[in-house]
PDB file of N, CA and C in Angstrom:
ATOM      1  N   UNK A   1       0.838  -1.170   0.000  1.00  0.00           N
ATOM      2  CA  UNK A   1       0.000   0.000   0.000  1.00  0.00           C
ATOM      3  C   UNK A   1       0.887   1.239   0.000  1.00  0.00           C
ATOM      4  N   UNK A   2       0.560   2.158  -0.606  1.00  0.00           N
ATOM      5  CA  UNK A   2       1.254   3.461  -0.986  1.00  0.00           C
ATOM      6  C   UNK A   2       1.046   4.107   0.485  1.00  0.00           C
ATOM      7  N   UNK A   3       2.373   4.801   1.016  1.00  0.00           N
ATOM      8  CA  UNK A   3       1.719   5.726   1.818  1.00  0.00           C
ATOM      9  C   UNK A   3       1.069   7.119   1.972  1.00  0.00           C
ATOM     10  N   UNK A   4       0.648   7.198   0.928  1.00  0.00           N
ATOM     11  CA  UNK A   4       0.009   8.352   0.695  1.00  0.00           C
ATOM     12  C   UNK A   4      -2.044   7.972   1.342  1.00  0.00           C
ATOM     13  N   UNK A   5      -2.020   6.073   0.896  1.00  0.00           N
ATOM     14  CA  UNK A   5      -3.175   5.542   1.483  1.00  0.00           C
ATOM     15  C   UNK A   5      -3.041   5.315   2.803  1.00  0.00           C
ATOM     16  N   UNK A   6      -2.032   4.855   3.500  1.00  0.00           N
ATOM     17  CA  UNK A   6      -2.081   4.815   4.579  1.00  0.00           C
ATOM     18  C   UNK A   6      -1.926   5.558   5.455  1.00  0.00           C
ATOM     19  N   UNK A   7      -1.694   7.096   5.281  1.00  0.00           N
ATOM     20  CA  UNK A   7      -1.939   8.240   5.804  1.00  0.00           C
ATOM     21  C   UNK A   7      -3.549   8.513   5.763  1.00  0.00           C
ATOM     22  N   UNK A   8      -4.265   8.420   4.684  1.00  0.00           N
ATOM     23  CA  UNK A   8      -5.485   8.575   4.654  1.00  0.00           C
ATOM     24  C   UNK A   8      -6.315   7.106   5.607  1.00  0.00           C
ATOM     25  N   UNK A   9      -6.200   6.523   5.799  1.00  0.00           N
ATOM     26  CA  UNK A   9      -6.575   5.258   6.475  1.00  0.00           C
ATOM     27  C   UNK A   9      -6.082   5.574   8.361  1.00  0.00           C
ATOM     28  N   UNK A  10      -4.880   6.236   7.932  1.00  0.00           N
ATOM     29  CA  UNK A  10      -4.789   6.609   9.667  1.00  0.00           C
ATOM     30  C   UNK A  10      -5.417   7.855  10.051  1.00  0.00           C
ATOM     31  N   UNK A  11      -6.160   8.611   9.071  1.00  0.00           N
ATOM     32  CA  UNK A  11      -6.668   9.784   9.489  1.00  0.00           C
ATOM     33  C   UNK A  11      -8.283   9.325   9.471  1.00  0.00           C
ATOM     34  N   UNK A  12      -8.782   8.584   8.902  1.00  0.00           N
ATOM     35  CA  UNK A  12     -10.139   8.071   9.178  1.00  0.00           C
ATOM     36  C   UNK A  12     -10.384   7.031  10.621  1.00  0.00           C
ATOM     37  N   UNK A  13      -9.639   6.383  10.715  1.00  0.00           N
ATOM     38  CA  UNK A  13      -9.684   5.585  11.832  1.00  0.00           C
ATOM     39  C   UNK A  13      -9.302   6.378  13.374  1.00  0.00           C
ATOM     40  N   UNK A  14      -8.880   7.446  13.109  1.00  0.00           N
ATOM     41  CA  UNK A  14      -8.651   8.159  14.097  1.00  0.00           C
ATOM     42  C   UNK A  14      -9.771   9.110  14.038  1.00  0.00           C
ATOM     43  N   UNK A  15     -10.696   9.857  13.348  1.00  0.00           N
ATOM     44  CA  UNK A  15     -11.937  10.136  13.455  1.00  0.00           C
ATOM     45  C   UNK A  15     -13.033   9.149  13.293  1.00  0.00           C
ATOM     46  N   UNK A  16     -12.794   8.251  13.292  1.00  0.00           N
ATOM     47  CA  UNK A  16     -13.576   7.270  13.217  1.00  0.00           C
ATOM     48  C   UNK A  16     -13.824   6.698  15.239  1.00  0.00           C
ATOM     49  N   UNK A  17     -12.325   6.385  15.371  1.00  0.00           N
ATOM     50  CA  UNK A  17     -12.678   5.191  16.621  1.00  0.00           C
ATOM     51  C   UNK A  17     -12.000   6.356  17.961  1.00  0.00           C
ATOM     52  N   UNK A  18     -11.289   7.644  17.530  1.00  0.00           N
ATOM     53  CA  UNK A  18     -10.116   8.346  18.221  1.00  0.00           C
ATOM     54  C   UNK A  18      -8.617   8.025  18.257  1.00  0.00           C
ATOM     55  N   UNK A  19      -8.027   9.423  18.897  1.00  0.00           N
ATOM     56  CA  UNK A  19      -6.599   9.584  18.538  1.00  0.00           C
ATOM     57  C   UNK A  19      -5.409   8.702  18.855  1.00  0.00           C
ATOM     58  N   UNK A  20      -6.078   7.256  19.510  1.00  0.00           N
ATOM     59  CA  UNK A  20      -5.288   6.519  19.845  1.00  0.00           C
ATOM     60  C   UNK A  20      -5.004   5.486  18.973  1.00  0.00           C
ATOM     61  N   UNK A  21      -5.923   5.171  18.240  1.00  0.00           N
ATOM     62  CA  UNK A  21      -5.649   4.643  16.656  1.00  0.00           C
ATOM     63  C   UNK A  21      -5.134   5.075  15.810  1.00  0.00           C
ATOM     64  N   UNK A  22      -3.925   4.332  15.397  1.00  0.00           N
ATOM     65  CA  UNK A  22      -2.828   4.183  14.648  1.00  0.00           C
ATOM     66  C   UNK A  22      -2.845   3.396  13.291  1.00  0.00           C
ATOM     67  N   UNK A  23      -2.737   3.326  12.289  1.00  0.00           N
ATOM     68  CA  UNK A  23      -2.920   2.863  11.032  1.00  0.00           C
ATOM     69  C   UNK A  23      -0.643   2.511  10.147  1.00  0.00           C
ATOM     70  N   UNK A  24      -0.278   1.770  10.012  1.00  0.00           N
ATOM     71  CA  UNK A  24       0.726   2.052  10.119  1.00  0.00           C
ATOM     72  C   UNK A  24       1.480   0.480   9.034  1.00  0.00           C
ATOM     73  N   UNK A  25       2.629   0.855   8.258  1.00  0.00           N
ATOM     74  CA  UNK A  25       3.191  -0.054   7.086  1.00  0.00           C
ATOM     75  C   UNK A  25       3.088  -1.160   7.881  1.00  0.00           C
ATOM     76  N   UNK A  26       3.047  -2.487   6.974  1.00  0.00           N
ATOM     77  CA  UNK A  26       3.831  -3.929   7.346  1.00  0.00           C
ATOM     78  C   UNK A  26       5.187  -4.117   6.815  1.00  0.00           C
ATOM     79  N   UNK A  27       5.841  -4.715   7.300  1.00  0.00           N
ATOM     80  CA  UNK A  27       7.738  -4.721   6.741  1.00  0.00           C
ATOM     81  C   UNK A  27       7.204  -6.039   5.574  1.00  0.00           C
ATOM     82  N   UNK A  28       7.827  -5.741   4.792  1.00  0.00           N
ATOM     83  CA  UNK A  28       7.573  -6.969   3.701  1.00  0.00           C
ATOM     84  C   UNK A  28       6.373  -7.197   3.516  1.00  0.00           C
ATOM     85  N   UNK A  29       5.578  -6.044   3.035  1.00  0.00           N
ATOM     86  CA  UNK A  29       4.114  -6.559   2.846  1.00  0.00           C
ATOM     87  C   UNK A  29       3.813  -4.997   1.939  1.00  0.00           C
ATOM     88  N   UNK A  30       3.192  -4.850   0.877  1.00  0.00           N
ATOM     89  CA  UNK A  30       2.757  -3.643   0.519  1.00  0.00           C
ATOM     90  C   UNK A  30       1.052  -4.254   0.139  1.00  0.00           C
ATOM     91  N   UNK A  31       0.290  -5.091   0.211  1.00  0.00           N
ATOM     92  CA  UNK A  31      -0.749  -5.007   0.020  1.00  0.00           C
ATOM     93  C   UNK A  31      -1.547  -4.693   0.959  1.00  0.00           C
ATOM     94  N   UNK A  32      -1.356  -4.566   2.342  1.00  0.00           N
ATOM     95  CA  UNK A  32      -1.947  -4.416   3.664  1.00  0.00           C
ATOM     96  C   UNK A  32      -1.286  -3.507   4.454  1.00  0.00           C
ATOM     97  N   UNK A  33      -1.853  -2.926   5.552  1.00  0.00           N
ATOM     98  CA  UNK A  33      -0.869  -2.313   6.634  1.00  0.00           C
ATOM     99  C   UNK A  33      -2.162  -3.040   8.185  1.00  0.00           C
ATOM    100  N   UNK A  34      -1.143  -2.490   9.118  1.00  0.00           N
ATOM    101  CA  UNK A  34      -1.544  -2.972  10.492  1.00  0.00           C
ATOM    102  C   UNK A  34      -2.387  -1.906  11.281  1.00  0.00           C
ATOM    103  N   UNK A  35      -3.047  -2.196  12.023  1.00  0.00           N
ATOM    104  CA  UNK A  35      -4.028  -1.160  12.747  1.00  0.00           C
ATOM    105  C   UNK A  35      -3.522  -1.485  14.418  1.00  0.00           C
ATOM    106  N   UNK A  36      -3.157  -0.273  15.086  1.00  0.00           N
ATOM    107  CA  UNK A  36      -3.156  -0.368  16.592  1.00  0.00           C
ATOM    108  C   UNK A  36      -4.068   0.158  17.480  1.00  0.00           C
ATOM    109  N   UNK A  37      -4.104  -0.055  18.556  1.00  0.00           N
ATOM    110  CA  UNK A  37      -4.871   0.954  19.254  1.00  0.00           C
ATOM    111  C   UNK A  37      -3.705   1.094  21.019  1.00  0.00           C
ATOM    112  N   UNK A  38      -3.079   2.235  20.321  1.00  0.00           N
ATOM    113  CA  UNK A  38      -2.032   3.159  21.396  1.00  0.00           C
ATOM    114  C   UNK A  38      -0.820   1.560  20.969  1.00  0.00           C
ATOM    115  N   UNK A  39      -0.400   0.829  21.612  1.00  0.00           N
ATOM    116  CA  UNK A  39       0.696   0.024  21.528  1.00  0.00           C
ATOM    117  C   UNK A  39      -0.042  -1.392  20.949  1.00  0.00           C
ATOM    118  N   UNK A  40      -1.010  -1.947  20.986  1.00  0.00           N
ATOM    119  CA  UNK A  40      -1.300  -2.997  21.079  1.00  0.00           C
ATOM    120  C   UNK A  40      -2.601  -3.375  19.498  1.00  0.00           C
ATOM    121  N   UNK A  41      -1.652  -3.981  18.504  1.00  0.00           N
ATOM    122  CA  UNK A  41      -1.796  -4.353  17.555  1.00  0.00           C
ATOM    123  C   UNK A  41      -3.675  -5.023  17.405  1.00  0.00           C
ATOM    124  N   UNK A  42      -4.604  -4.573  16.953  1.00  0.00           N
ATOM    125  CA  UNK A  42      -5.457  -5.132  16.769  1.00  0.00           C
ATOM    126  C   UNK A  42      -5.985  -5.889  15.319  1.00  0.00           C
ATOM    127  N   UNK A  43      -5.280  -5.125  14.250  1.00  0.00           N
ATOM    128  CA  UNK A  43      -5.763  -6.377  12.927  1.00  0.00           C
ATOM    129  C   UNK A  43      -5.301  -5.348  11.883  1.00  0.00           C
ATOM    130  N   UNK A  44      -5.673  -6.013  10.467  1.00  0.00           N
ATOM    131  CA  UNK A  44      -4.855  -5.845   9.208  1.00  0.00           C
ATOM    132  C   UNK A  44      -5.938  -5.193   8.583  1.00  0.00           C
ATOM    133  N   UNK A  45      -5.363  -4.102   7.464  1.00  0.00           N
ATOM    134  CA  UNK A  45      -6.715  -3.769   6.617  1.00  0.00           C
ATOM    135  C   UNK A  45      -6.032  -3.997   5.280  1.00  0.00           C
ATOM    136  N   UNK A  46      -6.352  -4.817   4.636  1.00  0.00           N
ATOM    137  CA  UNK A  46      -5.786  -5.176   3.332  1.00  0.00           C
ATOM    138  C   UNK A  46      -7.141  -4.593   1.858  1.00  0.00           C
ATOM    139  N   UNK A  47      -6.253  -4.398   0.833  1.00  0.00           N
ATOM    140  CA  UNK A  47      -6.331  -3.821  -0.288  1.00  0.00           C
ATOM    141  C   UNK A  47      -7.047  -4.873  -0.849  1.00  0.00           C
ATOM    142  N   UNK A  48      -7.984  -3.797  -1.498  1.00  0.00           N
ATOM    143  CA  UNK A  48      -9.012  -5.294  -2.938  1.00  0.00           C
ATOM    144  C   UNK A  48      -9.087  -3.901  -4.065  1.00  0.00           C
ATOM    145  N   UNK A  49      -8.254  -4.566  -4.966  1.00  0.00           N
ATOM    146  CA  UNK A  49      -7.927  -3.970  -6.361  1.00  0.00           C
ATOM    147  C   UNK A  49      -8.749  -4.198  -7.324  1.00  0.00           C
ATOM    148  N   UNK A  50     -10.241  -5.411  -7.127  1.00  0.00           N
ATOM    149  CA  UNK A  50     -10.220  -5.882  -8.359  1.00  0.00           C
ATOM    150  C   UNK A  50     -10.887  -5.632  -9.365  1.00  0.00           C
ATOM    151  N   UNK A  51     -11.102  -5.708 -10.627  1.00  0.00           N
ATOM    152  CA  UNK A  51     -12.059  -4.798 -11.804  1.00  0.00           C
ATOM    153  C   UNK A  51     -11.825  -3.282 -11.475  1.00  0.00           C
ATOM    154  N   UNK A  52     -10.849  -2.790 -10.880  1.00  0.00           N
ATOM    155  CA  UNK A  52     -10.341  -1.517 -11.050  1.00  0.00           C
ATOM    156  C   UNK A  52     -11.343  -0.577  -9.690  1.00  0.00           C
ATOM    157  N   UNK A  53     -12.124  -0.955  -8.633  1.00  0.00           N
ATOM    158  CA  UNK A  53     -12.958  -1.189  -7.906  1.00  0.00           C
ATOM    159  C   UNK A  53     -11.848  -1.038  -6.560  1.00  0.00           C
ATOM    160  N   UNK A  54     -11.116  -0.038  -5.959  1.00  0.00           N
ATOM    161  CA  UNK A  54     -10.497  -0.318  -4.769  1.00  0.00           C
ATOM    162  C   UNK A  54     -11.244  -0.130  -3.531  1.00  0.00           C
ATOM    163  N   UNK A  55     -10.972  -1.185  -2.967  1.00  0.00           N
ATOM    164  CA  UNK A  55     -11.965  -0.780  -1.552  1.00  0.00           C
ATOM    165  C   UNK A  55     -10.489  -1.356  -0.440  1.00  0.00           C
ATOM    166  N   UNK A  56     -11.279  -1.250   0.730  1.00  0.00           N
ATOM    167  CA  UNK A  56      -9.987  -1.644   1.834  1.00  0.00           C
ATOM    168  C   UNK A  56     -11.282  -2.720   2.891  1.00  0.00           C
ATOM    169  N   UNK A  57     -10.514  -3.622   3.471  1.00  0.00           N
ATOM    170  CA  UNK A  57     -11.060  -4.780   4.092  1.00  0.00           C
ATOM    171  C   UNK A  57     -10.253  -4.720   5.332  1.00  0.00           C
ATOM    172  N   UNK A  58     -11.310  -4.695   6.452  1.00  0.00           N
ATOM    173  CA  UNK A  58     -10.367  -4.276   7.958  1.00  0.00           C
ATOM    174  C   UNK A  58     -10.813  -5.908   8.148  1.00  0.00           C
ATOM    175  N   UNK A  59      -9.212  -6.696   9.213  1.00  0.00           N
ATOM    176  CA  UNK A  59      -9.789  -8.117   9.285  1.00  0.00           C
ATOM    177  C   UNK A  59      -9.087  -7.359  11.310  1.00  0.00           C
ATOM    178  N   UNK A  60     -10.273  -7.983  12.494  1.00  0.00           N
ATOM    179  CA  UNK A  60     -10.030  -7.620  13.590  1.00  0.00           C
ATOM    180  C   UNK A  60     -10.322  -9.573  14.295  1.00  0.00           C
ATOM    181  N   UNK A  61      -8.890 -10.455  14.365  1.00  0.00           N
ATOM    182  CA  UNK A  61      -9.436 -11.536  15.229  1.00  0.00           C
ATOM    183  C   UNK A  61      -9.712 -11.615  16.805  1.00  0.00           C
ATOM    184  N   UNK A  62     -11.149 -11.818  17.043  1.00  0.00           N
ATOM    185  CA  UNK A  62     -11.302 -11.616  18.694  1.00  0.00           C
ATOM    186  C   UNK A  62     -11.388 -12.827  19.513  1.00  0.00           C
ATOM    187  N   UNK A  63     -10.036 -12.917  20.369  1.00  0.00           N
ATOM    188  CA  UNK A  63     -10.509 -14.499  21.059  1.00  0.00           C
ATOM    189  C   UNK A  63     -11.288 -14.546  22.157  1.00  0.00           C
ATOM    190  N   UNK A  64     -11.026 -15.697  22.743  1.00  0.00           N
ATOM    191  CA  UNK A  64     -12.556 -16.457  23.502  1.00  0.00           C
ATOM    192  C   UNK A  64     -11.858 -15.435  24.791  1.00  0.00           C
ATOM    193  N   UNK A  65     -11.060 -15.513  25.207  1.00  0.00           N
ATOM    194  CA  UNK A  65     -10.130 -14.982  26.243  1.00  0.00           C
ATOM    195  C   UNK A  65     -10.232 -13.463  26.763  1.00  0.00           C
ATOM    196  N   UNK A  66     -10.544 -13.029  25.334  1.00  0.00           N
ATOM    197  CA  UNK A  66     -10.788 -11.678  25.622  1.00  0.00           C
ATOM    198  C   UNK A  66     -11.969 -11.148  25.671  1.00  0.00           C
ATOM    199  N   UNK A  67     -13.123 -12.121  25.897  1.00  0.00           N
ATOM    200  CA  UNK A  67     -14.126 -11.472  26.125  1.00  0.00           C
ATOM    201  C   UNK A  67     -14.735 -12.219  27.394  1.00  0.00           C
ATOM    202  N   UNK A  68     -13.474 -12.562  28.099  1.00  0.00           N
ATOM    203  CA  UNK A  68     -13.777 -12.854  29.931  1.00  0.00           C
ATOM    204  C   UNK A  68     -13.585 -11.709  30.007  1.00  0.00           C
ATOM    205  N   UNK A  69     -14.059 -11.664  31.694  1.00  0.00           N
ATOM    206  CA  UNK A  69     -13.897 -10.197  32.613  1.00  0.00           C
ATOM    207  C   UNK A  69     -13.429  -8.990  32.153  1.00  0.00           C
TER     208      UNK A  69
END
């Protein structure tokens, strides 16, 4: 992903969820980047190119663990 998108992706998610969301490159990866919230990594938003049609796909996995107490 260009960072010119992932500047725009960290400025929506930060009016979107607030300023503690972070939007930010993957090392060896340009089709996706990583989403945080303050230090702690919550999921990937990867690129769909196809028929010339770009959209972005946020993937967030929630385990069983974290929705005790």
């Amino acid at each position: 992903m260009k960072q010119d998108e992932i500047k725009k992706l960290d400025a929506y998610f930060k009016r979107l969820f607030g300023p503690s969301f972070a939007v930010r490159a993957r090392p060896r990866k340009d089709d996706s980047c990583e989403v945080y919230n303050g230090e702690e990594f919550i999921g990937v938003i990867y690129l769909d190119d196809e028929d010339g049609d770009r959209s972005y796909n946020f993937s967030m996995a929630i385990l069983d663990v974290d929705l005790e107490g």
